[in-house]
Structure formats: structure tokens, C-alpha cells
Protein backbone atom coordinates (compact mmCIF):
# COMPACT_ATOMS: atom_id res chain seq x y z
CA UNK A 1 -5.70 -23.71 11.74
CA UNK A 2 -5.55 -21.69 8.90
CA UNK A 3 -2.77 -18.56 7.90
CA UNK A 4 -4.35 -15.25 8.66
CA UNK A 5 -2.76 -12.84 6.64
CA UNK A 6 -2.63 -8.75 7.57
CA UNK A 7 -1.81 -6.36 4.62
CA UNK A 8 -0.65 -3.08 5.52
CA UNK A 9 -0.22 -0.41 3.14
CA UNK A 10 1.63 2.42 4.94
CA UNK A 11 2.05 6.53 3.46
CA UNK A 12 2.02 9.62 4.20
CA UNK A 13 3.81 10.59 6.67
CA UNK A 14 3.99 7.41 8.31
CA UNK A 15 6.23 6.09 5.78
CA UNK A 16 8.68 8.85 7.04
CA UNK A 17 8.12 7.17 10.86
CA UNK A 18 6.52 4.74 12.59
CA UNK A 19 5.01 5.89 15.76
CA UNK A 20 5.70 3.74 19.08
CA UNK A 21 1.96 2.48 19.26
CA UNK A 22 2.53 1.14 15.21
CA UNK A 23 5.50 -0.64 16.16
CA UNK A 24 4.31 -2.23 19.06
CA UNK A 25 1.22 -3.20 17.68
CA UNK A 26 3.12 -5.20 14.67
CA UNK A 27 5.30 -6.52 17.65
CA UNK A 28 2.04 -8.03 19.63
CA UNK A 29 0.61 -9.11 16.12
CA UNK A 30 4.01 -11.04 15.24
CA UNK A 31 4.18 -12.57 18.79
CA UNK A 32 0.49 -13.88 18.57
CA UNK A 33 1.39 -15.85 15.00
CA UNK A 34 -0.13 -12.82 12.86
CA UNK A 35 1.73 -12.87 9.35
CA UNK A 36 1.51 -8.90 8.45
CA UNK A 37 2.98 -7.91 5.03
CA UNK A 38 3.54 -4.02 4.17
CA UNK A 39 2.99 -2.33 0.99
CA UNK A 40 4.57 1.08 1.12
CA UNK A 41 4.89 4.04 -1.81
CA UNK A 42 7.06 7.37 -1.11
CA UNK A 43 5.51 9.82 -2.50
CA UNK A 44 7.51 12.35 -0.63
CA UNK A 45 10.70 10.84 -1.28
CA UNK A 46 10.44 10.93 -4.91
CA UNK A 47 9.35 14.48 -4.77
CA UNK A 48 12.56 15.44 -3.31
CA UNK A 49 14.62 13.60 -5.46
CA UNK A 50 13.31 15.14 -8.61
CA UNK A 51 13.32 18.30 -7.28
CA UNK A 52 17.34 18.04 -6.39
CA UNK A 53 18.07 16.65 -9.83
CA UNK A 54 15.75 19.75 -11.29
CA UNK A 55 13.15 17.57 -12.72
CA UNK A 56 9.44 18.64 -12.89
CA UNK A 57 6.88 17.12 -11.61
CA UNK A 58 4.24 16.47 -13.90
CA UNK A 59 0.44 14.96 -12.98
CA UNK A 60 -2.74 14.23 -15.28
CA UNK A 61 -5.58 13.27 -13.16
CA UNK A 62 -3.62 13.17 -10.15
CA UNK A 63 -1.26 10.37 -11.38
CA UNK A 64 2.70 11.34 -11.52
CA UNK A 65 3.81 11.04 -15.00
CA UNK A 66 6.43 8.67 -15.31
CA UNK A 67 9.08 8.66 -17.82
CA UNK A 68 11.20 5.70 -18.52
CA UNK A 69 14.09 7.82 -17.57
CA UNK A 70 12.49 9.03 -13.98
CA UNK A 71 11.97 5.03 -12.87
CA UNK A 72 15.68 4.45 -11.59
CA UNK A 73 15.09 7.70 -9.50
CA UNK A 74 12.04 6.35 -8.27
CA UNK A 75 13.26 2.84 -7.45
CA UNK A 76 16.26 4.85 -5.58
CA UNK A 77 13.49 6.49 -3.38
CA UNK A 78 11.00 3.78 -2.56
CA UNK A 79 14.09 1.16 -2.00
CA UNK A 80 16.86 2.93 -0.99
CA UNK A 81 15.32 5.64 0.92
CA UNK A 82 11.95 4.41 2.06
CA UNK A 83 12.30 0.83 2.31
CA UNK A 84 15.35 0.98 4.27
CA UNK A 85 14.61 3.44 6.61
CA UNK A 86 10.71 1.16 7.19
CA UNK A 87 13.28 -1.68 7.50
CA UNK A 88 15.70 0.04 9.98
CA UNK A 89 12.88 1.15 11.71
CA UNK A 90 11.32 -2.57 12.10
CA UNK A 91 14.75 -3.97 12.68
CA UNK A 92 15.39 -1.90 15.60
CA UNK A 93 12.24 -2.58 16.77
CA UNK A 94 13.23 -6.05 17.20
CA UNK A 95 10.84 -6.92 14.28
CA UNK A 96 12.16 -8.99 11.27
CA UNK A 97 11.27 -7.11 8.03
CA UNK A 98 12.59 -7.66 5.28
CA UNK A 99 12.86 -5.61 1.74
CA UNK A 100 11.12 -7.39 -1.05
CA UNK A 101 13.41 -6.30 -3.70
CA UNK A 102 15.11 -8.99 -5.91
CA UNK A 103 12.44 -11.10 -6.01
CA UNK A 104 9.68 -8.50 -7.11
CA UNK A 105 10.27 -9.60 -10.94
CA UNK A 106 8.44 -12.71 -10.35
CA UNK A 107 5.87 -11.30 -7.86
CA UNK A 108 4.52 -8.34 -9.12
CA UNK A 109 3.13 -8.81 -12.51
CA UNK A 110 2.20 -5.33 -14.43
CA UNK A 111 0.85 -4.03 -17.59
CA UNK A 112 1.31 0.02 -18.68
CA UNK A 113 -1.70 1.64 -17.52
CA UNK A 114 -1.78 3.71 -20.40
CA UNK A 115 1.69 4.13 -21.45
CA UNK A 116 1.07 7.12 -24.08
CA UNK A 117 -0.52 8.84 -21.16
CA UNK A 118 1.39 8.50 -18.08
CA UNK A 119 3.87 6.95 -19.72
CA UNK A 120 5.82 3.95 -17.11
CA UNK A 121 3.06 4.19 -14.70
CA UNK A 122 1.69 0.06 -13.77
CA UNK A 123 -1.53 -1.54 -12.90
CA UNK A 124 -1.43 -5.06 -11.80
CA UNK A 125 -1.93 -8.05 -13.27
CA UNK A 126 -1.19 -10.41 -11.19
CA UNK A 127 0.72 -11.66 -7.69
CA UNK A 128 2.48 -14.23 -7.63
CA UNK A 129 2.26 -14.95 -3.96
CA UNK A 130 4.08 -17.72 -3.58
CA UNK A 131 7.71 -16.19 -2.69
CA UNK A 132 6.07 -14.02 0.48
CA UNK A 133 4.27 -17.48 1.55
CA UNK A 134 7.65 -18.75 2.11
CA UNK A 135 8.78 -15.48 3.68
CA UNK A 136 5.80 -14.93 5.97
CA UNK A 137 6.24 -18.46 6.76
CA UNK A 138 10.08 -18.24 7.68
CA UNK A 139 8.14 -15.47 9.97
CA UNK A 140 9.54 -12.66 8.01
CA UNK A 141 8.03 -9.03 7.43
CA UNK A 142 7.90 -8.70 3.95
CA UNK A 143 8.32 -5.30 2.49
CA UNK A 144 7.22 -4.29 -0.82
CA UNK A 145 7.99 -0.97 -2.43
CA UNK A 146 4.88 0.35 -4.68
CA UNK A 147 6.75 -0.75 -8.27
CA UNK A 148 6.05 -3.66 -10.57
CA UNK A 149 7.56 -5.51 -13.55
CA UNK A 150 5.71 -6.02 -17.15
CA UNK A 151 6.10 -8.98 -19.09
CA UNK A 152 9.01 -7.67 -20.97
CA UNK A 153 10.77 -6.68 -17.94
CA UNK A 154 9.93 -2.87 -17.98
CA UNK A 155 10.38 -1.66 -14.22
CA UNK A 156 6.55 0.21 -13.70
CA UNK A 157 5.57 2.84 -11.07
CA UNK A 158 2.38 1.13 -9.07
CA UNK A 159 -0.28 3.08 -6.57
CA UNK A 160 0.49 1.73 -3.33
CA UNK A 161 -2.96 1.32 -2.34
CA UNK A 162 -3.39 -0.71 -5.41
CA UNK A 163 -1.00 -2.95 -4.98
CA UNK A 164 -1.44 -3.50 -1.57
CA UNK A 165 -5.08 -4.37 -2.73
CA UNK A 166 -4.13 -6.92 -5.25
CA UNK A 167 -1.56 -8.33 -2.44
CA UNK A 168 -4.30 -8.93 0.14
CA UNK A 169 -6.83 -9.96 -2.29
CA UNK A 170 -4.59 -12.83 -3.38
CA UNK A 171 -3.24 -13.82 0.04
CA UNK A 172 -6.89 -13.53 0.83
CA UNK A 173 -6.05 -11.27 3.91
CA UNK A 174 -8.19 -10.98 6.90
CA UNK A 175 -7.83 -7.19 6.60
CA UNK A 176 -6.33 -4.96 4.40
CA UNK A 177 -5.15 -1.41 6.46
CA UNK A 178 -4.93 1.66 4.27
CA UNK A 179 -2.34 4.10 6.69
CA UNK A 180 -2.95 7.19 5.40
CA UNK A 181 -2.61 10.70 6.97
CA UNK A 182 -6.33 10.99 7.98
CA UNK A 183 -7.78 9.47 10.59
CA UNK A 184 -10.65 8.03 8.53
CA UNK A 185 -13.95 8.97 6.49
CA UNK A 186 -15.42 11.86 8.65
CA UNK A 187 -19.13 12.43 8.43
CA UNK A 188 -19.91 16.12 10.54
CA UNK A 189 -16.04 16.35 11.59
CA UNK A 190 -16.23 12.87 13.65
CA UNK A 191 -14.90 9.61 12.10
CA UNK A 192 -17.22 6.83 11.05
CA UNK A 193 -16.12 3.69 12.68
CA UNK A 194 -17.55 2.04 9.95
CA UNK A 195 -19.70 1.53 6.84
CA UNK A 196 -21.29 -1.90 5.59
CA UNK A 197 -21.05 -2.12 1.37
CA UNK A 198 -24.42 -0.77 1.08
CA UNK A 199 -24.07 2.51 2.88
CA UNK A 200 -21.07 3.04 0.29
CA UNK A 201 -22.95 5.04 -2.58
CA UNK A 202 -25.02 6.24 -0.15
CA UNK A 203 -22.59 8.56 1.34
CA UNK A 204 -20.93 9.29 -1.75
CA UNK A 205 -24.83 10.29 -3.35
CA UNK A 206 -24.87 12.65 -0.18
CA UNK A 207 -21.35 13.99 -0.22
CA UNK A 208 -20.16 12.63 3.06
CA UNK A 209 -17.28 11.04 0.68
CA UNK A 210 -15.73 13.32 -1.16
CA UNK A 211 -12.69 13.61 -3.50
CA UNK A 212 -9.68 11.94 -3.45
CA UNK A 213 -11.47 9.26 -0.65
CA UNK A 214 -13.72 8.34 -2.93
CA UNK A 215 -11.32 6.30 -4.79
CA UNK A 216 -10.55 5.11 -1.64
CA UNK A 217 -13.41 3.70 -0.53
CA UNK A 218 -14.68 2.10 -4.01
CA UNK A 219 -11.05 0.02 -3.59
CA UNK A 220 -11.67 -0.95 -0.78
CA UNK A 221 -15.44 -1.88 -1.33
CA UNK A 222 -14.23 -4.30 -4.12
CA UNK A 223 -11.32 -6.06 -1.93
CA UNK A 224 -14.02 -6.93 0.44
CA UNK A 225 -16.07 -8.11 -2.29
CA UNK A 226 -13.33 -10.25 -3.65
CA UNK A 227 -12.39 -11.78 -0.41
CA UNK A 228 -11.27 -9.73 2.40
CA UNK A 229 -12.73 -9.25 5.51
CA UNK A 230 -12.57 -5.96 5.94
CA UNK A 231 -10.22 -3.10 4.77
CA UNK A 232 -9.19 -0.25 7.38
CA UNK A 233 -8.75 3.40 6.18
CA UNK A 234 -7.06 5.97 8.80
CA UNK A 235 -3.45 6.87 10.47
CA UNK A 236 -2.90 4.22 12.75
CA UNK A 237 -3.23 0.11 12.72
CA UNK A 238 -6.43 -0.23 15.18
CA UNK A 239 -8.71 2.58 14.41
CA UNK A 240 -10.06 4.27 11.64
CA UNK A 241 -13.08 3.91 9.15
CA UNK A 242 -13.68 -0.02 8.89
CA UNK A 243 -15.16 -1.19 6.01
CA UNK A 244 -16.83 -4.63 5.49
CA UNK A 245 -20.12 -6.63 3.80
């Protein structure tokens, strides 16, 4: 029988608290053999830790500017802060997660984006997958914090949705679920339970995707080209906009 794998990239506000109906749907998935591995970022987190030590927040085209000096701060927030609170919030839940941290040198590979630009903001290169298929199969919820490492060692900022792309893509996940804080791609106010790869452009010709989901979607649209089965966008595990061939 072969490994299905479940990515799960959680933010938003979900990445402040899982609701009861998450939690017990990663219980029932873990019970029935499902190996799940989450991808989380923190936006929020590192807000409020630059704001308390005064420094400003600075975006070109809606990326955070990153300064080599802002990274530790940012590793405190999505380890320290988010990561541990996901993983208290598992481990209470009976549910054995556990924070990817020491190992991410050797399984997130990055490159600068475009370092004179954003400045220590990633993209990946590469996952090396091999350290969470010895996790997920010790039965373990791996937990990986949106960062990355370059070749010289230079600790990079990551998009979470990204890299929970690249981490399905090369675990060749069955789905890929994009938690986000809306409930999925609305078309008149009502959410579209899904779209098939051809009615992508479609609704972005017509407007029905707009802004910052646009991105979105044409992520998604290439992880199912490049493997997965489908990719889920909304605020829970189960429902949502589902997107597939």
C-alpha cells in the first residue's frame, strides 16, 4: 500500500488556535494511518515582535522586507512563539507533533529571492525529504516553521504557502490544504466547492479571482500539475475551494 501524505499549511488566525473540529480531524486522520505534515508562517507574531522592539515594518509588493538583522527576531516568532504554541496545542490534543527545527539546515534548501530587494527573504530550491520520511514514519507530526537555509548557511524568511507547496510537491502529497482566514474562492458571495485547471484563467479573465487569491490559486494550479491531487484553499481541513485537473 503506498504512503499517502497530507500537507497542511496553517495561518491566519488559525496559527494563533486550532479549533476543536481541526484537532479532531488530524486526530481521526492520524488514527486511520494518514501521515499529515504542517507548514506554518506567523505573520502576526512577527508583527508584534517588531513592533515591541520599535522596528518598522517595511513591504514592496506585499513581501516583508527582511534584513539580516530582523531574521533572529523572526526565527524567535515562528519557533518560539508559533511553533510551540501549534505544538502545545497538538500535544495536548493527544497528537504527536513535533517542531522541525534542528534539522531544517538539511531540509529546506533556499536561494535569496532577490536579496538587493527584499533583502533575506527565500525561495526554495529544494526539499530534502528524507528526514520527515523518517519522522512521518516514526508516526510523528512534523512541524515546519516558514524559514529556509541557503547554501552558505544564511537563515532565509520563506512564504508559507510556498514552502508548504514545494513540501507536498516532493512528498508527492495526496492534497495540499492552504488554511487561510477565508473560507474559500467566493463567486456571488457563496464558495466554489471547486474548480478543475481549466476554469482557472477563466475566472481570473472574469474577475471572480481577484487580488491577493490570485496568487493563490496559480500555486496551487501548478502543485496539481506537478503531482498533487488536489490542493484545498479555505479556514478549515474538510471544506473550502478544492482545486484539481
Amino acid at each position: 500500500m503506498t504512503t499517502e501524505y497530507i500537507v497542511i499549511k496553517i495561518g491566519g488566525v488559525a496559527s494563533k488556535q486550532l479549533t476543536p473540529e481541526i484537532l479532531a480531524k488530524l486526530s481521526e486522520w492520524q488514527q486511520a494511518g494518514q501521515k499529515v505534515v504542517i507548514v506554518h508562517g506567523g505573520g502576526f507574531a512577527i508583527n508584534q515582535l517588531m513592533e515591541e522592539n520599535h522596528i518598522p515594518i517595511h513591504k514592496v509588493n506585499g513581501l516583508r522586507v527582511t534584513g539580516q538583522s530582523d531574521m533572529a527576531l523572526i526565527k524567535e516568532a515562528l519557533v518560539d512563539i508559533v511553533g510551540k504554541n501549534l505544538a502545545g496545542e497538538l500535544t495536548t490534543a493527544g497528537l504527536p507533533a513535533y517542531q522541525v527545527i534542528d534539522e531544517l539546515p538539511d531540509l529546506v534548501h533556499a536561494d535569496f529571492l532577490d536579496q538587493e530587494t527584499y533583502g533575506f527573504v527565500g525561495e526554495v530550491k529544494n526539499i530534502a525529504n528524507q528526514t520527515l520520511v523518517a519522522l512521518l514514519a516514526q508516526g510523528k507530526i512534523p512541524l515546519i516553521p516558514s524559514l529556509g537555509y541557503s547554501e552558505q548557511g544564511d537563515l532565509l524568511n520563506i512564504n508559507a504557502d510556498y514552502l508548504a507547496r514545494a513540501v507536498a510537491i516532493s512528498l508527492g502529497a495526496k492534497k495540499l490544504i492552504l488554511m487561510t482566514d477565508v473560507k474559500g474562492v467566493l463567486e456571488n458571495g457563496l464558495v466554489l466547492d471547486h474548480l478543475n485547471l481549466v476554469d482557472v484563467q477563466e475566472k481570473i479573465d472574469s474577475g471572480v479571482i481577484t487580488g491577493g487569491m490570485i496568487p493563490k490559486i496559480q500555486s496551487a494550479v501548478q502543485t496539481v500539475q506537478a503531482g498533487v491531487k488536489q490542493v484545498i484553499i479555505g479556514d478549515n481541513l474538510t471544506d473550502g475551494t478544492i482545486i484539481k485537473e
